[in-house]
N, C-alpha and C. Protein backbone atom coordinates (compact mmCIF):
# COMPACT_ATOMS: atom_id res chain seq x y z
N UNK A 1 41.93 85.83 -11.06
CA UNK A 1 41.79 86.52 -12.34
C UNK A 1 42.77 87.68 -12.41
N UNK A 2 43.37 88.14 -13.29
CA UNK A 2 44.40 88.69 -13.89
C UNK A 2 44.38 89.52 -15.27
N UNK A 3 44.42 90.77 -14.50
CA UNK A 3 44.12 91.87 -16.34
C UNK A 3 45.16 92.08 -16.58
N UNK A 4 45.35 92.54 -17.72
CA UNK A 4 46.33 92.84 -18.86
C UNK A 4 46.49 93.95 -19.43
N UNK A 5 46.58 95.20 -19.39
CA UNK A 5 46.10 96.44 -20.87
C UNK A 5 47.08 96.19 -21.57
N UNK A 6 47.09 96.00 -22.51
CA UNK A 6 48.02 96.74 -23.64
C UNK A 6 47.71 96.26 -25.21
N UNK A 7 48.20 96.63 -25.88
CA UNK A 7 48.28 97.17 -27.50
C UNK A 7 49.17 95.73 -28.31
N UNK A 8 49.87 95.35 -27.12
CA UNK A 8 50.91 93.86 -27.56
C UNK A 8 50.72 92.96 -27.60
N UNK A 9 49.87 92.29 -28.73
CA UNK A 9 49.18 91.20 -29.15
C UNK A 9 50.04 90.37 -28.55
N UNK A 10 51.26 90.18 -29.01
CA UNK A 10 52.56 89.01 -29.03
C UNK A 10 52.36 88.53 -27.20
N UNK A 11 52.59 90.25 -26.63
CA UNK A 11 52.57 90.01 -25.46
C UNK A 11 51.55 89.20 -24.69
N UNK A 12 50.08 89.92 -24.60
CA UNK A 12 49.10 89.04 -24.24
C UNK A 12 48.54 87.85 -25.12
N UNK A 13 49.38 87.27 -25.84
CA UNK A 13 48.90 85.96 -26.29
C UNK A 13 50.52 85.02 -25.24
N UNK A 14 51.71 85.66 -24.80
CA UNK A 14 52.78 85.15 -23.71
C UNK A 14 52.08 85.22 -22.88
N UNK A 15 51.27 86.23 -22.01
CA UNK A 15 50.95 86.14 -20.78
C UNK A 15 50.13 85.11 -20.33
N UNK A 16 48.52 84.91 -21.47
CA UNK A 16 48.04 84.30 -21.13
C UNK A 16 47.76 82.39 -21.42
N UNK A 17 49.30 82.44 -22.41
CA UNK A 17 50.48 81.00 -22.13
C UNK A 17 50.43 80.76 -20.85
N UNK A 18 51.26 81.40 -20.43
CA UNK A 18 52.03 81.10 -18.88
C UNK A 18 50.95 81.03 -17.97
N UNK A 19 49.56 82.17 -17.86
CA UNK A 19 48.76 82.03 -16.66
C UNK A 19 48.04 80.88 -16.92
N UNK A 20 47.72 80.22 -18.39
CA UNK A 20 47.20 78.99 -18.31
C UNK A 20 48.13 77.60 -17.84
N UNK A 21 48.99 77.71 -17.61
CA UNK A 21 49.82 76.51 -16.90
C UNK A 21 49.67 76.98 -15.75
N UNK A 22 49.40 77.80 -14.98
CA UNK A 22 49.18 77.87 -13.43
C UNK A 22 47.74 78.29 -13.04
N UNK A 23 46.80 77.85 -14.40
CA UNK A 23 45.20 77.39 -13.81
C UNK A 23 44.56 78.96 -13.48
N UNK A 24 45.17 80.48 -14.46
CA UNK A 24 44.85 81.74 -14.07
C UNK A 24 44.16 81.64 -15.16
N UNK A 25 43.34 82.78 -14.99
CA UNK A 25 42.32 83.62 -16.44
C UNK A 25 43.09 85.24 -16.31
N UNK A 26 43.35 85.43 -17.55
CA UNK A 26 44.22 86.47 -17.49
C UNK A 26 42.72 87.29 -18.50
N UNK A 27 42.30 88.33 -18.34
CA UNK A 27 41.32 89.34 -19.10
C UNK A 27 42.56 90.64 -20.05
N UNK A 28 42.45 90.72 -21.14
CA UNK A 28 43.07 91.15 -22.14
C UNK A 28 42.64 91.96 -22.58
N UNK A 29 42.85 93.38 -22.21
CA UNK A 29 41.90 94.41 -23.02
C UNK A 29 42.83 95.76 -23.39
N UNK A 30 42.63 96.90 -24.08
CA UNK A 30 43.12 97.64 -24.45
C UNK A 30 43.04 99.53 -24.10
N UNK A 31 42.26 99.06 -23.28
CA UNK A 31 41.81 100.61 -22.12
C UNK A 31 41.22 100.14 -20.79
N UNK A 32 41.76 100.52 -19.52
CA UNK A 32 41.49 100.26 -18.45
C UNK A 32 39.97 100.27 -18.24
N UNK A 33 38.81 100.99 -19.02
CA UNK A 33 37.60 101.16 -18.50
C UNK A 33 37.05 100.04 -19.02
N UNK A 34 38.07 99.04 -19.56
CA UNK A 34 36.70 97.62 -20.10
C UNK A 34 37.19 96.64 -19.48
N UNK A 35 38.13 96.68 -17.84
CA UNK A 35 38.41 95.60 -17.23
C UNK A 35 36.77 95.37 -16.45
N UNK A 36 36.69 94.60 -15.98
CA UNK A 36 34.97 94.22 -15.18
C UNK A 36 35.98 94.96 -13.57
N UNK A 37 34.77 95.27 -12.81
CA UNK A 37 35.37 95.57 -11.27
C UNK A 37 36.07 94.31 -10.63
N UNK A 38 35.78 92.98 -10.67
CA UNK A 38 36.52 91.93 -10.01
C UNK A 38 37.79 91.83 -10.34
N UNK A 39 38.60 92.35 -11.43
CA UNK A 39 39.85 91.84 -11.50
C UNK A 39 41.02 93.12 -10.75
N UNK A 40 41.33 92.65 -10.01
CA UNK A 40 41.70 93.12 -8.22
C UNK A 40 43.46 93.52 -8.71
N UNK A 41 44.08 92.72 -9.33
CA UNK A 41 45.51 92.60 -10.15
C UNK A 41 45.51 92.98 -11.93
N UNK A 42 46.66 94.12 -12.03
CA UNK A 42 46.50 94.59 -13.60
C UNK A 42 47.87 94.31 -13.39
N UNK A 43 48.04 94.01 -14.54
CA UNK A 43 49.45 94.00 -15.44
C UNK A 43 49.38 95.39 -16.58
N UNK A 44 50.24 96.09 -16.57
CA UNK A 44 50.68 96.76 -17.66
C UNK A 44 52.01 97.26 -17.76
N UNK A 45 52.47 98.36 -19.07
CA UNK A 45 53.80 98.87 -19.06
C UNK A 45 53.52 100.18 -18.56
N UNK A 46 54.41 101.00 -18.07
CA UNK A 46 54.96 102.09 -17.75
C UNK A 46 54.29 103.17 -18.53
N UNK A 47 54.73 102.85 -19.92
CA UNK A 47 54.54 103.42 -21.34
C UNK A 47 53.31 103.49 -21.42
N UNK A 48 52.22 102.93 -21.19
CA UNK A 48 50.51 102.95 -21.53
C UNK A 48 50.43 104.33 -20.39
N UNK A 49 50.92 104.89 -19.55
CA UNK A 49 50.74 106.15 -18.67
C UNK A 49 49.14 106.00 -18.45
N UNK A 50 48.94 104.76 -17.45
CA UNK A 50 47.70 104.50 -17.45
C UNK A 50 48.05 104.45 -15.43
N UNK A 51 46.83 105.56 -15.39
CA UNK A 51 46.89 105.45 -13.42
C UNK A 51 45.45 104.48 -13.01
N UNK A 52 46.04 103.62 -12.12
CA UNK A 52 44.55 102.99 -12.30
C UNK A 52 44.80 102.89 -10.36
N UNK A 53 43.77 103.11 -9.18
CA UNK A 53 43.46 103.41 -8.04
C UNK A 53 42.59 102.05 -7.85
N UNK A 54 43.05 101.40 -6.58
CA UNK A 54 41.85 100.38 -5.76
C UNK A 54 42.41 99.03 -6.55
N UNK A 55 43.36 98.86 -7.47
CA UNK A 55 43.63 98.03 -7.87
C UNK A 55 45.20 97.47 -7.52
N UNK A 56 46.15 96.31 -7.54
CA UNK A 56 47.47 96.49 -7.47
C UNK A 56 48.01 95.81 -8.80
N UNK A 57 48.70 97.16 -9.49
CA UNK A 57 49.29 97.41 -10.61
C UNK A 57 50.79 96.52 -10.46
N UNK A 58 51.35 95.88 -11.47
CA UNK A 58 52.35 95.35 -11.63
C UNK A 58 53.07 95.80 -13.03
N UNK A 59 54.25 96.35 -13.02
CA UNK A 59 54.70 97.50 -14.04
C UNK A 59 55.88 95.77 -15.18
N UNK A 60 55.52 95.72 -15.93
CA UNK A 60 56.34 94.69 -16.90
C UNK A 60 57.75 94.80 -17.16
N UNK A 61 58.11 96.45 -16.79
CA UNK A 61 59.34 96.96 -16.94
C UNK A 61 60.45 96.48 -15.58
N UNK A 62 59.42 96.25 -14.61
CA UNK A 62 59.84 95.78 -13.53
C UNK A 62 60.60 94.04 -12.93
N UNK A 63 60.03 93.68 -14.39
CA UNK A 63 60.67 92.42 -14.17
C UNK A 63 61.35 91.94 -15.08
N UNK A 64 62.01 90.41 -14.85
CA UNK A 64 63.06 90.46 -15.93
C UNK A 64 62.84 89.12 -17.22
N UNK A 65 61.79 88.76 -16.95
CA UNK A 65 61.17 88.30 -17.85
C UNK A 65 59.58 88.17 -17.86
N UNK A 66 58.48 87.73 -18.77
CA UNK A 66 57.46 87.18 -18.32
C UNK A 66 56.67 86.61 -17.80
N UNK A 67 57.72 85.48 -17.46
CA UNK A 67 57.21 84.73 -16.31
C UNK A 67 56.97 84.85 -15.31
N UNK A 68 58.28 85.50 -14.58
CA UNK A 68 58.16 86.41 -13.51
C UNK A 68 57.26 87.59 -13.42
N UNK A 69 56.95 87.85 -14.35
CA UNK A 69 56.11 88.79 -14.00
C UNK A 69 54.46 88.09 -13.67
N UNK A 70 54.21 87.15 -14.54
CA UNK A 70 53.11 86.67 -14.58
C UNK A 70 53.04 85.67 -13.18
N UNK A 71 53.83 85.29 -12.84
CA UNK A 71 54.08 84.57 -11.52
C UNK A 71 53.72 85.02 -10.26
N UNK A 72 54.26 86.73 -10.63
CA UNK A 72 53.87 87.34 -9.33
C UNK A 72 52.67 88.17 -9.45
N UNK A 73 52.05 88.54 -10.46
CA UNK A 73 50.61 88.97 -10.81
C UNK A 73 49.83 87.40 -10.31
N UNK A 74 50.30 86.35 -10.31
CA UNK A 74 49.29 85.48 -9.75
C UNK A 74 49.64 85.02 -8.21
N UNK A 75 50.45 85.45 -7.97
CA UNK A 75 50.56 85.34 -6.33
C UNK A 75 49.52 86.49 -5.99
N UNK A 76 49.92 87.59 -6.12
CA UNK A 76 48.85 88.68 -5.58
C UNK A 76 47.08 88.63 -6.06
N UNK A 77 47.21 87.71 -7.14
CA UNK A 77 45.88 87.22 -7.87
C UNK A 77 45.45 86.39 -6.27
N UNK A 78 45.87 85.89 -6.05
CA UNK A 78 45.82 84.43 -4.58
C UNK A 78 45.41 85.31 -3.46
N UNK A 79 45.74 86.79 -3.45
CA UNK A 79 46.23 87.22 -2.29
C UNK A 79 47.47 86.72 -1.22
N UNK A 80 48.18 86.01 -2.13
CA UNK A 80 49.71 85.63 -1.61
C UNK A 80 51.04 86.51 -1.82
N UNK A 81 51.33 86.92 -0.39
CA UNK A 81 52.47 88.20 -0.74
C UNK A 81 53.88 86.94 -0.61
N UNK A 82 53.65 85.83 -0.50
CA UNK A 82 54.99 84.67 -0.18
C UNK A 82 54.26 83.00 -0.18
N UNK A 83 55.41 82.34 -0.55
CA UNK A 83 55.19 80.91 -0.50
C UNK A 83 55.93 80.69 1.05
N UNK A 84 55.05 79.13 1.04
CA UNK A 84 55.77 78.23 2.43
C UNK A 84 57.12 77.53 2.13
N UNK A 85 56.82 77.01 0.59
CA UNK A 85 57.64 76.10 -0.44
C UNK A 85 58.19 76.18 -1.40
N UNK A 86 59.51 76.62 -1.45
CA UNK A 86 59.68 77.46 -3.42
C UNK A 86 61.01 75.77 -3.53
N UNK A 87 60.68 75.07 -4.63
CA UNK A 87 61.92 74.37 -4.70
C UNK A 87 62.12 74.86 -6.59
N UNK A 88 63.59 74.03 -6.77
CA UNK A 88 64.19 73.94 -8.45
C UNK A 88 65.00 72.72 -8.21
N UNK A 89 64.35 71.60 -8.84
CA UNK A 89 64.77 70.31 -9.06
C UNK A 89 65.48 70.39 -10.29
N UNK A 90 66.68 70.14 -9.94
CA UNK A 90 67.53 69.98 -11.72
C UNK A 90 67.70 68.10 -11.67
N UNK A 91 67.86 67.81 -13.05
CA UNK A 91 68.62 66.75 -13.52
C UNK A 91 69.30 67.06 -14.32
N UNK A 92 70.81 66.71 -13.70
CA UNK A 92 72.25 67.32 -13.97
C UNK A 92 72.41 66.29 -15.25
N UNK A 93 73.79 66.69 -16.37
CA UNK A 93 74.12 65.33 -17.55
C UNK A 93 74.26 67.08 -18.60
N UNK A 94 74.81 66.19 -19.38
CA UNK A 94 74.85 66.88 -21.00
C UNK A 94 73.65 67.91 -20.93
N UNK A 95 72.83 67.04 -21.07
CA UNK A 95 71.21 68.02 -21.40
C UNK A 95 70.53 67.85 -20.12
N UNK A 96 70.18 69.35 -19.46
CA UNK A 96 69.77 69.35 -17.70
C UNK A 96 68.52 69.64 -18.02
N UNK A 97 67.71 69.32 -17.18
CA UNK A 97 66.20 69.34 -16.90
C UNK A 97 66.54 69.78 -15.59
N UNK A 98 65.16 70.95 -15.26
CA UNK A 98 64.79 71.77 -14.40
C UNK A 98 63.44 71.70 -13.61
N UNK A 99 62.75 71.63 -12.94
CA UNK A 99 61.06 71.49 -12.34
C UNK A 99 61.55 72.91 -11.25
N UNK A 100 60.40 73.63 -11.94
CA UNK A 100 60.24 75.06 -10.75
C UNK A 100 59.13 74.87 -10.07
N UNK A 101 59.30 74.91 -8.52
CA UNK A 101 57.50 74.25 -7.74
C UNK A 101 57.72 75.64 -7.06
N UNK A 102 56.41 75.87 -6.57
CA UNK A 102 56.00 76.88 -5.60
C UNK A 102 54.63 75.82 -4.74
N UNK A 103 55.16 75.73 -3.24
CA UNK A 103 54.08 74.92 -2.70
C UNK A 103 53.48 74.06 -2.99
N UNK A 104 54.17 73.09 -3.94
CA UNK A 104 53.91 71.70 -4.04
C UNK A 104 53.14 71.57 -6.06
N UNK A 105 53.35 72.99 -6.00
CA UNK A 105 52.38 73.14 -7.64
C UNK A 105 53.92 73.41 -8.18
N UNK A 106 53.55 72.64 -9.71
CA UNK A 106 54.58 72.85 -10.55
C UNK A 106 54.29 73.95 -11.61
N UNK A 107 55.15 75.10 -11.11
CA UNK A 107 55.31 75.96 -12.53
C UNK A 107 55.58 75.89 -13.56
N UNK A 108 56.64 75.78 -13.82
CA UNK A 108 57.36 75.48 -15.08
C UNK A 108 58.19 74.21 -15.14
N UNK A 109 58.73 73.76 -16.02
CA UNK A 109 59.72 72.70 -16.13
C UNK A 109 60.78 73.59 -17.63
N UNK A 110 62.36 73.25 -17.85
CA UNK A 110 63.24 74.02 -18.50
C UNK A 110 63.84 72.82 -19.03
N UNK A 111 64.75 72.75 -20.16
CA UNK A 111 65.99 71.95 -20.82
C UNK A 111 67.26 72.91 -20.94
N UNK A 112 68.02 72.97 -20.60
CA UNK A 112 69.01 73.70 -20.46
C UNK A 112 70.54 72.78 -21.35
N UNK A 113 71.34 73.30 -22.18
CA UNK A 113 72.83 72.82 -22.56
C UNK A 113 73.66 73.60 -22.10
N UNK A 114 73.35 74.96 -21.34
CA UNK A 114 74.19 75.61 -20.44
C UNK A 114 73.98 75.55 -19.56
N UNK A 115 75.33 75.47 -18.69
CA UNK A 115 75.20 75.69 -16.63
C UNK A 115 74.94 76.90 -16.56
N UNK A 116 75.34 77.64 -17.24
CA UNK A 116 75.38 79.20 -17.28
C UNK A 116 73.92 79.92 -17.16
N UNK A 117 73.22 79.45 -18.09
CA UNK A 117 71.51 79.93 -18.35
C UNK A 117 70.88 79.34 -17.67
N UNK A 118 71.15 77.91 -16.78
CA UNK A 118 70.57 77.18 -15.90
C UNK A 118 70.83 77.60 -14.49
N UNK A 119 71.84 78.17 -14.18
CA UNK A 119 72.51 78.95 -13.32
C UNK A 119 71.18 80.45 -13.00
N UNK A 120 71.34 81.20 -13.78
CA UNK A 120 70.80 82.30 -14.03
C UNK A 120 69.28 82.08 -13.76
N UNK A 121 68.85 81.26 -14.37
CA UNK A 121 67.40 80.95 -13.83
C UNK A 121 66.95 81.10 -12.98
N UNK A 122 67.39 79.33 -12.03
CA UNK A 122 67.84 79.43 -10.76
C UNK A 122 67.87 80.67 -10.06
N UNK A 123 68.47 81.75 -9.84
CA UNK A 123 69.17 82.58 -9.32
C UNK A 123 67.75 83.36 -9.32
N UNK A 124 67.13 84.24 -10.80
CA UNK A 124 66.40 84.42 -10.54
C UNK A 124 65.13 84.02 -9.94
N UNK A 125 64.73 82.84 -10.20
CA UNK A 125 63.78 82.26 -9.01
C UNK A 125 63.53 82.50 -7.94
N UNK A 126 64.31 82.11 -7.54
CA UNK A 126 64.79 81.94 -5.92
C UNK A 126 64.96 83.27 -5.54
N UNK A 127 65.25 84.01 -6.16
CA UNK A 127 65.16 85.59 -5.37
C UNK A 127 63.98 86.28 -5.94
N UNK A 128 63.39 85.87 -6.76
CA UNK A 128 61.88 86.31 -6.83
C UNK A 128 60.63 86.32 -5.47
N UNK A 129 61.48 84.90 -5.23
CA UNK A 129 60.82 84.05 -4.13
C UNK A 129 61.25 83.96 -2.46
N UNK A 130 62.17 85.14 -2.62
CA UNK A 130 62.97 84.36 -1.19
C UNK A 130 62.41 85.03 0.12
N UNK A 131 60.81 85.50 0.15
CA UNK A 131 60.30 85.67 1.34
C UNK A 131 59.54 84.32 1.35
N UNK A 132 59.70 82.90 0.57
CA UNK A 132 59.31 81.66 1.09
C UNK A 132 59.53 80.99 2.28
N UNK A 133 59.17 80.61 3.05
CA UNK A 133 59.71 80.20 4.54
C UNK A 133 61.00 78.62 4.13
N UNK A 134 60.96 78.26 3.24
CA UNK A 134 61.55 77.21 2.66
C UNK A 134 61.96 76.97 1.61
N UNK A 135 63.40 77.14 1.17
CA UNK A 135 63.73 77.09 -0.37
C UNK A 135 64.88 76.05 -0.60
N UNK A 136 64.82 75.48 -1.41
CA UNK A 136 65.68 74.49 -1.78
C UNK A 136 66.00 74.43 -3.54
N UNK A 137 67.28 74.20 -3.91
CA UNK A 137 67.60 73.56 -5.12
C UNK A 137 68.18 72.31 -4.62
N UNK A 138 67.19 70.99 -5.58
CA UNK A 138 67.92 69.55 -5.11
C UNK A 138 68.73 69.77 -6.54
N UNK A 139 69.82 68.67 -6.60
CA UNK A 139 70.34 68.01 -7.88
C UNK A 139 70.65 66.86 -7.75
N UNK A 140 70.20 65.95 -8.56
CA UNK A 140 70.36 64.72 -8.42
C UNK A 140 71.92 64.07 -8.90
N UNK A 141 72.35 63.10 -7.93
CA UNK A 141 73.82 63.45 -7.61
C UNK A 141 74.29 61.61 -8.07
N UNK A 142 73.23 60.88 -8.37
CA UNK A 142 73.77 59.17 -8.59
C UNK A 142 74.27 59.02 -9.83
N UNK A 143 73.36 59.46 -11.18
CA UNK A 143 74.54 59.31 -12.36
C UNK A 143 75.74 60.18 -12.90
N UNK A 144 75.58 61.03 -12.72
CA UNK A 144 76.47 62.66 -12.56
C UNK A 144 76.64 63.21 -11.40
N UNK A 145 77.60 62.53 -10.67
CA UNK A 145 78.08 63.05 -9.33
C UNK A 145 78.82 64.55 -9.85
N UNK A 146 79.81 64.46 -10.33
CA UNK A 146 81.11 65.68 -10.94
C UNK A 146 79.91 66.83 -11.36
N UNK A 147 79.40 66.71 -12.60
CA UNK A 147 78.28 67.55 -12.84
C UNK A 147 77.24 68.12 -12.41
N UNK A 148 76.94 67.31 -10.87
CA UNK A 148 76.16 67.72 -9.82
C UNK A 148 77.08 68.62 -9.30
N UNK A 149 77.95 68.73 -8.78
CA UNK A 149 78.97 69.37 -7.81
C UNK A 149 79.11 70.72 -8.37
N UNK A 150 79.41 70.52 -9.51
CA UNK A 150 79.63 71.38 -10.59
C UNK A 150 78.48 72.54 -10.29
N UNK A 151 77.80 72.13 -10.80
CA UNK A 151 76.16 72.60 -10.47
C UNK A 151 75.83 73.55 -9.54
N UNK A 152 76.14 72.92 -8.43
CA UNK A 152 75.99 73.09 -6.89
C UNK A 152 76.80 74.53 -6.77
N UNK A 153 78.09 74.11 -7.36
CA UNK A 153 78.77 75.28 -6.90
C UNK A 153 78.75 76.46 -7.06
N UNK A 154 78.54 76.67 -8.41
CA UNK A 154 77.99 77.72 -9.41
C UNK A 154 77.05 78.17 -9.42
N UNK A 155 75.72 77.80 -8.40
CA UNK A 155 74.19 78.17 -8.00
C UNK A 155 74.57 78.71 -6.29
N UNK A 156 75.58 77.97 -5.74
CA UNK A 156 75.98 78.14 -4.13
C UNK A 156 76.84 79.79 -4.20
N UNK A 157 77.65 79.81 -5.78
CA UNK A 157 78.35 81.14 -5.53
C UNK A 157 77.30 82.37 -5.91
N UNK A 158 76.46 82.17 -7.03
CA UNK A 158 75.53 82.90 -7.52
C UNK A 158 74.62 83.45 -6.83
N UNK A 159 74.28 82.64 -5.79
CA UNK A 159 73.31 82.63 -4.59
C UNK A 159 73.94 82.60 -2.86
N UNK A 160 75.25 83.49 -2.98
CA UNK A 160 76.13 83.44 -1.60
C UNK A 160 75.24 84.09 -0.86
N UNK A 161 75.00 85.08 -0.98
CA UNK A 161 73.89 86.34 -0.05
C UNK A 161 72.56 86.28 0.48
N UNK A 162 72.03 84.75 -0.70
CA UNK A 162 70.21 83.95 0.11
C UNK A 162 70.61 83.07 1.55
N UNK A 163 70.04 83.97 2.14
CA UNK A 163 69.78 83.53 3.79
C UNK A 163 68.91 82.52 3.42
N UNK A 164 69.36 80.93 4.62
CA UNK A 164 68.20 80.11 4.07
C UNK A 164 68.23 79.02 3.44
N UNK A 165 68.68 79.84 1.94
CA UNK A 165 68.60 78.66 0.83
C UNK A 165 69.63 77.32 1.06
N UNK A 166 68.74 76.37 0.73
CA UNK A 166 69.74 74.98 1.11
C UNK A 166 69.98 74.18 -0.77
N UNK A 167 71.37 74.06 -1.07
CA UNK A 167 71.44 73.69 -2.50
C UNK A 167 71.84 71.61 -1.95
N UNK A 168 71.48 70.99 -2.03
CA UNK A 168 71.35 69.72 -1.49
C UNK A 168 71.99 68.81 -3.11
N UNK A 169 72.32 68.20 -2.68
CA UNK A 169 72.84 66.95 -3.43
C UNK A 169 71.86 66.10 -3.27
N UNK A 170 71.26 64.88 -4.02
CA UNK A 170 70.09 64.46 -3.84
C UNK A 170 70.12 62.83 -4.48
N UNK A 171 69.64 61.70 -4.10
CA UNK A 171 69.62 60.45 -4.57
C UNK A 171 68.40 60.61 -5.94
N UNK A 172 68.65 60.24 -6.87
CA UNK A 172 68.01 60.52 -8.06
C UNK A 172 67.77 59.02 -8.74
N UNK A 173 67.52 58.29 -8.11
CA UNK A 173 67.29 56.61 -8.65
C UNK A 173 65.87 56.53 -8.60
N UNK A 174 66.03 56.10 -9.81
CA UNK A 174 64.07 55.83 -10.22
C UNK A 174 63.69 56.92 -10.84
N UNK A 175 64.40 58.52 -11.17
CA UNK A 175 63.51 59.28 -11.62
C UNK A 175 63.47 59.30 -13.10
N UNK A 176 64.04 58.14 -13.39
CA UNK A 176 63.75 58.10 -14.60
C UNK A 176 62.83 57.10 -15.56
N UNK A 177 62.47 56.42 -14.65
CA UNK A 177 61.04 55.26 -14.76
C UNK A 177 60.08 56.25 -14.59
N UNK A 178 59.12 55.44 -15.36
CA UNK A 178 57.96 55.78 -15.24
C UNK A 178 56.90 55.63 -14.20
N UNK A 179 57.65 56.41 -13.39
CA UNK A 179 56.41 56.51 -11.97
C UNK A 179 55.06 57.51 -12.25
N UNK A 180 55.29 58.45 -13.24
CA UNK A 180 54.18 59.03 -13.60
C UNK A 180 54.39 59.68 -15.02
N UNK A 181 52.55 59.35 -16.16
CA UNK A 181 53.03 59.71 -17.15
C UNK A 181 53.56 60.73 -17.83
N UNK A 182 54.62 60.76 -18.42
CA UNK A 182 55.15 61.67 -18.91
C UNK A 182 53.94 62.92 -19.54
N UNK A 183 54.39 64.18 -19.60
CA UNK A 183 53.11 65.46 -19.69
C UNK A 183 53.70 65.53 -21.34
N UNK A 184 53.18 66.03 -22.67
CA UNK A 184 53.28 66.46 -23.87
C UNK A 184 54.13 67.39 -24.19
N UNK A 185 55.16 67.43 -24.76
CA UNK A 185 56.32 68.79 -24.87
C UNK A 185 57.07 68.94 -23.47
N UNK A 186 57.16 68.00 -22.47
CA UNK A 186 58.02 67.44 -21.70
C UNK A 186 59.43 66.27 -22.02
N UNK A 187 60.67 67.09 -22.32
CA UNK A 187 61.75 65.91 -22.39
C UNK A 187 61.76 65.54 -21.06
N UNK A 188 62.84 64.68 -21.65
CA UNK A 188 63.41 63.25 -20.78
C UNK A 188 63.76 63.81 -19.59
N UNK A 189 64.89 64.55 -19.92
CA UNK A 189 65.47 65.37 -18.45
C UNK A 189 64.09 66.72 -18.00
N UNK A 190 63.42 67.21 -18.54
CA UNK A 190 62.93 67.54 -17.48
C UNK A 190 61.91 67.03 -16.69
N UNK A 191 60.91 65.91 -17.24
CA UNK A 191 60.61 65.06 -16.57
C UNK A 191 61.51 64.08 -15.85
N UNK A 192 62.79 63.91 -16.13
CA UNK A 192 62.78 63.51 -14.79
C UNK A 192 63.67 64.50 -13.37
N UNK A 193 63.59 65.49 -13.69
CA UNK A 193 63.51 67.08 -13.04
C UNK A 193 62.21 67.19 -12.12
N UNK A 194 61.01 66.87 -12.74
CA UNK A 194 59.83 67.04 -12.10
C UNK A 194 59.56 65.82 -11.02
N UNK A 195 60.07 64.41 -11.34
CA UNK A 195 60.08 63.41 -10.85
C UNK A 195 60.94 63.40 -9.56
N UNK A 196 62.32 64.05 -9.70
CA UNK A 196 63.20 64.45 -8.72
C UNK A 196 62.30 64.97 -7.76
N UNK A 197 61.49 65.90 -7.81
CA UNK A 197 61.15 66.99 -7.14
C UNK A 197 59.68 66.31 -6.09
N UNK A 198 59.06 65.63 -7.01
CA UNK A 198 58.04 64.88 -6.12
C UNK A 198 58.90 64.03 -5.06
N UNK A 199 59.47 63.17 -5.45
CA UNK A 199 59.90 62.26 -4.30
C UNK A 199 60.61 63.10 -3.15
N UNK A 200 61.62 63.95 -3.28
CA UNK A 200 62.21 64.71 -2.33
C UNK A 200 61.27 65.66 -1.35
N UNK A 201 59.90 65.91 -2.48
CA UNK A 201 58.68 66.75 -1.44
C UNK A 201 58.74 66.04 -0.37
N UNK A 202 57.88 64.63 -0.67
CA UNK A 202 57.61 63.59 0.75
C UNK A 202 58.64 64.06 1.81
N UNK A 203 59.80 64.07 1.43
CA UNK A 203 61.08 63.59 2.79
C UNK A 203 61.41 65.46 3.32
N UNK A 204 60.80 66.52 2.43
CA UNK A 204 60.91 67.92 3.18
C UNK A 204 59.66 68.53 3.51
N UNK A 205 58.78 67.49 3.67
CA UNK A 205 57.53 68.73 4.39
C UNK A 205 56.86 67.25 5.30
């Protein structure tokens, strides 16, 4: 469970988007004295000049988007200060699909028409994450070899300084059958991004 203070409708109707794809209850309230005692993790801004003791506060200003922020308000929700498993399965082409896993659970999935913003993602991820004992970006390398490479390189320069990280070239046949049903407001490429990412689990853990 996961509190919230603030005044930003927009905001806590984003937050508690995102904590419902990773199976959180986010509590939404507008003065610290109407959280219940169990919720152990607060989210707020800087700006609410709200001191709250016995709890661990996560400042919004601190991160660089929502997700991330909400990502790591639910690690510490877990009592998880790190993953075992952080991967980012791309499917490379015109239009790239992305699967973000943390320990075998899928966070998010992305569509990307830039290397650039797909790049950047990436980047942040993975350094959100990089006290994981295991990190990997696959890209699937059988129909878009050049555009895999491409890929690779531009996530390998972005990411010179992650101790660790392994950016892998990857056999990508079959991920585009239907081995499992496609999820609702899932394209093509990023399901088969997510598909990438299951089969390659088996062969790294």
């Amino acid at each position: 469970m996961i509190g919230l203070i603030t005044l930003d409708l927009r905001l806590g109707s984003r937050v508690k988007e995102i904590a419902s794809r990773l199976g959180a209850e986010v509590i939404h309230v507008a003065e610290a004295d109407e959280l219940p005692l169990k919720v152990r993790v607060v989210i707020l801004s800087k700006k609410e000049g709200v001191e709250l003791s016995g709890r661990e506060v996560i400042y919004i200003e601190d991160y660089g988007s929502v997700e991330e922020l909400v990502e790591r308000a639910y690690e510490l929700a877990l009592g998880k200060r790190s993953y075992e498993l952080t991967i980012v399965a791309i499917d490379p082409g015109k239009s790239m699909g992305a699967a973000y896993i943390l320990d075998n659970k899928l966070i998010k999935t992305r569509r990307y028409g830039i290397v650039e913003k797909l790049v950047d993602d990436v980047k942040r991820f993975m350094k959100a994450h990089r006290l994981a004992k295991e990190r990997y970006v696959l890209i699937g390398s059988t129909t878009s070899p050049e555009d895999a490479e491409l890929i690779a390189e531009k996530i390998r320069r972005a990411l010179y300084d992650e101790r660790g990280l392994k950016v892998m070239l990857v056999d990508e046949f079959s991920t585009s059958k239907g081995l499992l049903p496609r999820m609702k407001g899932v394209s093509k490429d990023e399901y088969s991004a997510i598909l990438l990412s299951i089969k390659n689990l088996l062969g790294l853990r």
